[in-house]
Protein backbone atom coordinates (compact mmCIF):
# COMPACT_ATOMS: atom_id res chain seq x y z
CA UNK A 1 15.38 10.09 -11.29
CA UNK A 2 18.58 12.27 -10.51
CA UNK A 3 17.64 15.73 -8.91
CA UNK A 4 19.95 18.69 -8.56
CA UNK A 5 20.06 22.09 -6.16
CA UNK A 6 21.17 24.64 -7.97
CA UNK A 7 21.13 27.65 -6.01
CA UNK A 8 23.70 27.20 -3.13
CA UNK A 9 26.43 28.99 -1.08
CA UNK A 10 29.48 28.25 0.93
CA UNK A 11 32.22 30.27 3.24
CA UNK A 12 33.46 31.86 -0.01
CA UNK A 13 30.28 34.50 0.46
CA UNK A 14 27.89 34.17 3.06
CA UNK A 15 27.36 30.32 3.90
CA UNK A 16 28.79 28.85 6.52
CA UNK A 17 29.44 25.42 4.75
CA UNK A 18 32.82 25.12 3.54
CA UNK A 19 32.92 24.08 -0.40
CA UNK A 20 33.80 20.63 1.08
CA UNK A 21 31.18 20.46 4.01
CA UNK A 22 28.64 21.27 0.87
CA UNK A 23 29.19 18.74 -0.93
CA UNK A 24 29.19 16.13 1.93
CA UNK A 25 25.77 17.27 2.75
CA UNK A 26 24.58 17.20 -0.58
CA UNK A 27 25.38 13.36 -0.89
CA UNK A 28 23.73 13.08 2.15
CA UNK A 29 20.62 15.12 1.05
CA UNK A 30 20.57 12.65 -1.74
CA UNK A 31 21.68 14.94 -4.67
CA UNK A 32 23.51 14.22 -8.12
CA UNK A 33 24.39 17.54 -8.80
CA UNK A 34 25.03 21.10 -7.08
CA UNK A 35 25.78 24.54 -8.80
CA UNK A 36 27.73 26.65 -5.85
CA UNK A 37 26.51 30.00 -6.44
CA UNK A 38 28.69 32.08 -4.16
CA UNK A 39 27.81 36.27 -4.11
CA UNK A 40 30.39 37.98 -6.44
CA UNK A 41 32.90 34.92 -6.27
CA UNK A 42 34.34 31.94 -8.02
CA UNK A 43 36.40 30.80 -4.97
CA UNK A 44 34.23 27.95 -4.24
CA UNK A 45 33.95 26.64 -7.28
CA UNK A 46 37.13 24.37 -7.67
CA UNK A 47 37.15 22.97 -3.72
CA UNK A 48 33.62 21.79 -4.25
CA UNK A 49 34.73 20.38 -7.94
CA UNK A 50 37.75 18.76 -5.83
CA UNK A 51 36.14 17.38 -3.40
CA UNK A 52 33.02 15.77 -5.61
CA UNK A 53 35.72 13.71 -7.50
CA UNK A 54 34.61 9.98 -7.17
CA UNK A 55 31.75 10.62 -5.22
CA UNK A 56 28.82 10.25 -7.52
CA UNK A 57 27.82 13.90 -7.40
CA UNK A 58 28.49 16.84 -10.01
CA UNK A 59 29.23 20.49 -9.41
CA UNK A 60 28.08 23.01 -11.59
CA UNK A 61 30.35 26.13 -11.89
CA UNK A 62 28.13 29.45 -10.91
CA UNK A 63 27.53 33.09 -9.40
CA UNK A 64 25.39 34.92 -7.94
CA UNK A 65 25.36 38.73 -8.77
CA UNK A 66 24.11 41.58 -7.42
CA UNK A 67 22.09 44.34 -9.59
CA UNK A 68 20.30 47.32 -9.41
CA UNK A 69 16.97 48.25 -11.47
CA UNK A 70 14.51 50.81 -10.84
CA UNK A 71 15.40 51.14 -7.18
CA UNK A 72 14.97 47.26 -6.59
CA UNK A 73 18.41 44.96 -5.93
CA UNK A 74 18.05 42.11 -8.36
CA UNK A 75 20.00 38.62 -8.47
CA UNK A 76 21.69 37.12 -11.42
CA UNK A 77 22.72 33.58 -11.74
CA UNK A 78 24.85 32.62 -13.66
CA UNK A 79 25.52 29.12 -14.84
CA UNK A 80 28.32 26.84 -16.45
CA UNK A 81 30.71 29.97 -16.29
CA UNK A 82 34.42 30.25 -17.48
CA UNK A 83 35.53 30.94 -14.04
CA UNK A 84 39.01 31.62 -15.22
CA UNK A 85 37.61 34.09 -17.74
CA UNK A 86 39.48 37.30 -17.62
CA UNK A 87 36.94 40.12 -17.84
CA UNK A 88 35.14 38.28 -15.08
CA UNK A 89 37.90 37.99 -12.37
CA UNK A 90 38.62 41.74 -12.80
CA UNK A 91 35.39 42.60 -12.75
CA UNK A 92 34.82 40.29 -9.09
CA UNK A 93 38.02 41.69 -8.05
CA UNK A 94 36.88 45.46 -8.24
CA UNK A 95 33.69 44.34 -6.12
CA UNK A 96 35.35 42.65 -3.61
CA UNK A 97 37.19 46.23 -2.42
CA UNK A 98 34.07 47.93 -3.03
CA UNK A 99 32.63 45.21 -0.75
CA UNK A 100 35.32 46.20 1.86
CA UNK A 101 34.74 49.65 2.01
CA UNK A 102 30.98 49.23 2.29
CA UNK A 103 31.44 47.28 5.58
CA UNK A 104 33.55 49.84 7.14
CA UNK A 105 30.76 52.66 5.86
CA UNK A 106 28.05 50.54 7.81
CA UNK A 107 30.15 50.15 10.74
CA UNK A 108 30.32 53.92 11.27
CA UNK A 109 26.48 53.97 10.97
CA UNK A 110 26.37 51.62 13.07
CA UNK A 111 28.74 54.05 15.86
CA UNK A 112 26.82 56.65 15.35
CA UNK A 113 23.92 54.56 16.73
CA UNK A 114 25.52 54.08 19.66
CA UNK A 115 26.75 50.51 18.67
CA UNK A 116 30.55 49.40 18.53
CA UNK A 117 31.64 46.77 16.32
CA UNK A 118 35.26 46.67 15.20
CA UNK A 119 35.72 46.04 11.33
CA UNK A 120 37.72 42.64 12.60
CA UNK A 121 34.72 40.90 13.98
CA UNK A 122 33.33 40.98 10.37
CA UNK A 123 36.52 39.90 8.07
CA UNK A 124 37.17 37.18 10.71
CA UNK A 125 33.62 35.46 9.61
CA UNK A 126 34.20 36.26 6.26
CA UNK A 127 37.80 34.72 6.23
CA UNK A 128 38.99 35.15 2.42
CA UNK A 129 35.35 35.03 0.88
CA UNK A 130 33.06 38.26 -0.29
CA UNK A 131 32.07 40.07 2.77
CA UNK A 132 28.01 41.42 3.38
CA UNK A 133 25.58 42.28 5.59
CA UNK A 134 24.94 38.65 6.79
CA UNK A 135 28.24 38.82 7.76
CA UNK A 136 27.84 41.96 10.14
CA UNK A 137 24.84 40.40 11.28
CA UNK A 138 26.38 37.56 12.18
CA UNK A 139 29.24 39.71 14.11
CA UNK A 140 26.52 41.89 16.20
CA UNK A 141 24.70 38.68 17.26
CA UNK A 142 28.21 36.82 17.83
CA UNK A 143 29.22 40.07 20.01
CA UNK A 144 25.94 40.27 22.05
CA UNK A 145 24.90 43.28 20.19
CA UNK A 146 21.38 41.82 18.77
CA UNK A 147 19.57 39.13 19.66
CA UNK A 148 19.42 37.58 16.26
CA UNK A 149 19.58 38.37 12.37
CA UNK A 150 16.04 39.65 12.21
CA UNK A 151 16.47 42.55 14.88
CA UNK A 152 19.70 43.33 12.32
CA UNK A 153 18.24 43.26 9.62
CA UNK A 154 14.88 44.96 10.75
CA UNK A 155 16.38 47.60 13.00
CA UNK A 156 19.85 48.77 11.63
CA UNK A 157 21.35 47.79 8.02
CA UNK A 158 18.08 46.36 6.13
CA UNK A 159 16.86 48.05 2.82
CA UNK A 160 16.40 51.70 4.06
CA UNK A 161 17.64 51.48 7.52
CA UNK A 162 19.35 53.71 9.79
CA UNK A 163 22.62 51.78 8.90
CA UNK A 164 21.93 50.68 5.70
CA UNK A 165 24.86 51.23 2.68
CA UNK A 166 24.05 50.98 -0.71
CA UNK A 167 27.20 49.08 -2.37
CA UNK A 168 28.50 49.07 -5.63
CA UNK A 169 25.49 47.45 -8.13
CA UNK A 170 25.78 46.31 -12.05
CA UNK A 171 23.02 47.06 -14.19
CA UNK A 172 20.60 43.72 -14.98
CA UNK A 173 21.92 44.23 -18.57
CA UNK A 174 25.71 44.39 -17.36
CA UNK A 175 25.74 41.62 -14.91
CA UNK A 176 23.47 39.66 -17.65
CA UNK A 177 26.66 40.69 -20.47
CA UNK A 178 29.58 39.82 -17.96
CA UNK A 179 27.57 36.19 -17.66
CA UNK A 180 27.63 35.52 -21.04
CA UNK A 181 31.51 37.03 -21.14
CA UNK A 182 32.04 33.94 -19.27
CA UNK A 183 30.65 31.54 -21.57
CA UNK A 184 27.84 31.54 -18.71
CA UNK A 185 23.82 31.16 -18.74
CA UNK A 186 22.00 34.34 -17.26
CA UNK A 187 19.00 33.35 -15.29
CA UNK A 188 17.21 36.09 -12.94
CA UNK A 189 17.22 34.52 -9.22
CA UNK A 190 14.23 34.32 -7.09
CA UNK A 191 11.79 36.57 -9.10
CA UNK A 192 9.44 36.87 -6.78
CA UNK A 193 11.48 39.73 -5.52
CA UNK A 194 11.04 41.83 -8.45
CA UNK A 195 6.92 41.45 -7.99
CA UNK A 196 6.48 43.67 -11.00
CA UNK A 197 5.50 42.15 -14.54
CA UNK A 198 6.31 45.21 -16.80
CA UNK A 199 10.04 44.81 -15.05
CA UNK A 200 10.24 41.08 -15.40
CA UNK A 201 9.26 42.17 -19.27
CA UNK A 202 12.11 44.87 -19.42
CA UNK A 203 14.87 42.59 -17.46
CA UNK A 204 14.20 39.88 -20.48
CA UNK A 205 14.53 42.73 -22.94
CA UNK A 206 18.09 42.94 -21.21
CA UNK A 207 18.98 39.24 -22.32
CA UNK A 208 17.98 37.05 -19.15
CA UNK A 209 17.96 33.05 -20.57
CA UNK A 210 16.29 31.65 -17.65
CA UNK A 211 13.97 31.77 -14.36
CA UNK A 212 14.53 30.25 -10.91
CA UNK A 213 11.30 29.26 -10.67
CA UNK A 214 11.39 26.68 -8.04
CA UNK A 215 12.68 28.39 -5.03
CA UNK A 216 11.14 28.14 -1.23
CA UNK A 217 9.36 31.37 -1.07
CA UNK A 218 7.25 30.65 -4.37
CA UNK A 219 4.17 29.31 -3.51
CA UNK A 220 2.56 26.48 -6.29
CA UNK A 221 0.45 29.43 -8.14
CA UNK A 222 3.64 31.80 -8.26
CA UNK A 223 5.81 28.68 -9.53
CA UNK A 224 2.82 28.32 -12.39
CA UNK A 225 2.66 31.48 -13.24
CA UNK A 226 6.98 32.04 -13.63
CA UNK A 227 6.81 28.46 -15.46
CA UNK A 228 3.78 30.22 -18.09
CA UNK A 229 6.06 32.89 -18.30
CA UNK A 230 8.86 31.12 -19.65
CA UNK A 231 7.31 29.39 -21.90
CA UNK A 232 6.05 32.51 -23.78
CA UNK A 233 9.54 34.19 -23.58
CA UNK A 234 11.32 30.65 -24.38
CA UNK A 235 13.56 30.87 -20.58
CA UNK A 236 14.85 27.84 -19.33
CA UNK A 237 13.45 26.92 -15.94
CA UNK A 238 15.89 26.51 -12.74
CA UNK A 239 15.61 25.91 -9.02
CA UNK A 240 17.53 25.72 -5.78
CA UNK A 241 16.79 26.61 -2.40
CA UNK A 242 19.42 29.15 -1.72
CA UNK A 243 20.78 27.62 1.26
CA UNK A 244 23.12 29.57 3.37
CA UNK A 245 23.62 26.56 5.80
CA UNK A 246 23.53 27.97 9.62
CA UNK A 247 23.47 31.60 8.67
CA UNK A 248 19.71 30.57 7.48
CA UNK A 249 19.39 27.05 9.22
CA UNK A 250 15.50 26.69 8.07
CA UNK A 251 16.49 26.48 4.17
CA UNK A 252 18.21 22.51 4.28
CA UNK A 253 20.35 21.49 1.19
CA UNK A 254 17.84 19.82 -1.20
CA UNK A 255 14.58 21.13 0.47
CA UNK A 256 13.83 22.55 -3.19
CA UNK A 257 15.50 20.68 -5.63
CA UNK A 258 14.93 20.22 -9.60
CA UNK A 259 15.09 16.56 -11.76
CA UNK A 260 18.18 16.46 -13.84
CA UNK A 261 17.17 16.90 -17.40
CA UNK A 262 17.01 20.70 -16.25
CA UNK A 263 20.83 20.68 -15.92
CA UNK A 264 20.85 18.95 -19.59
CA UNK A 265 18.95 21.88 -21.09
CA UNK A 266 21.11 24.61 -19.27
CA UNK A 267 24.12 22.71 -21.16
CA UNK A 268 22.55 22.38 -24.28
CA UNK A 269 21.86 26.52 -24.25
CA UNK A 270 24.99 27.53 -23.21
């Protein structure tokens, strides 16, 4: 049986695995295919296609983007995407400033709190990728500001923190449209975050194909319940285990992974 991760990042957002040292691990984890699912970028996508050639593994073109519903941020995957697709480069291009300008907005919450980090500590970790607040975390640990991601996160530019920035967010139905602009399959990404069944209802009324059902923070009931689910509302099921590589170093490449005929009926939908 072939198995696949399809939930995975690289330098290009905010992994630390270059698209190449990604797909070297994922042989080694024992994988025949990957989808790199970078935050509000393609970048990845044709390094990690390069460097699978001849290799015995297959890369899945994909995204990961950021919406906004009721208050609550919400993921979108989305799979087997044109990434050369017009509409969506603009679109990622436009988020990428906004991206920019949100980092220097944290970093003067961040002086008025009495800590100073310069804007270049950031962009140097991001390099050319999408820049976020695992990158600032990253840069206040790095600099001896924090002791670790958790007293960032928990302290100074988590959800409703004292440093926190709201950036710019698409609408479930909008990123779920732009998806399908680019020839792509819509699936919501880790659901357990949305914890609300009337929403889950209301973000399939918005055109969602699929559910990442497997994922490491959904226990066996939650995974039966989301697979239930999508049955009834005829979703296709996914799974990946959203690794991050050092910048989350418990999730491993392949600790959740899904058997290939998944893949096969993401193809067959698109």
């Amino acid at each position: 049986m072939k198995f696949a991760d399809l939930h995975l990042h690289t330098i290009f957002s905010d992994g630390t695995y270059t698209p190449e040292q990604l797909v070297s691990e994922s042989i080694k984890a024992g994988l025949s295919a990957i989808a790199v699912a970078d935050h509000d970028t393609v970048g990845g996508i044709t390094p990690a296609t390069e460097a699978a050639k001849g290799r015995g593994i297959e890369v899945l073109p994909a995204i990961e983007l950021s919406a906004e519903y009721a208050g609550r941020e919400v993921h979108i995957l989305g799979y087997l995407i044109d990434q050369s697709n017009g509409v969506l480069l603009e679109k990622l291009s436009f988020l990428k400033q906004n991206r920019v300008q949100r980092i220097y907005k944290i970093i003067a919450k961040l002086e008025n709190m009495g800590i100073s980090l310069k804007p270049e500590a950031v962009f140097e970790l991001a390099r050319s990728g999408t820049v976020g607040r695992l990158h600032v975390a990253r840069a206040l640990v790095k600099e001896g500001l924090a002791a670790d991601f958790s007293e960032v996160f928990q302290k100074y530019i988590g959800d409703r923190c004292p440093a926190y920035e709201l950036g710019f967010k698409f609408t479930p139905r909008q990123a779920i449209d732009l998806i399908k602009q680019a020839r792509g399959i819509p699936v919501l990404a880790h659901p357990y975050t949305v914890n609300d069944d009337g929403m889950l209802e209301e973000i399939v009324g918005c055109g969602i194909m699929g559910l990442e059902i497997y994922y490491p923070e959904h226990s066996q009931s939650l995974q039966n319940f989301y697979l239930d689910f999508a049955k009834r509302h005829n979703l296709l099921a996914t799974g990946g285990s959203d690794c991050h590589g050092e910048a989350k170093s418990e999730i491993k490449i392949g600790s959740i992974k899904v058997p290939y005929p998944l893949i096969e009926k993401l193809k067959a939908a698109r």
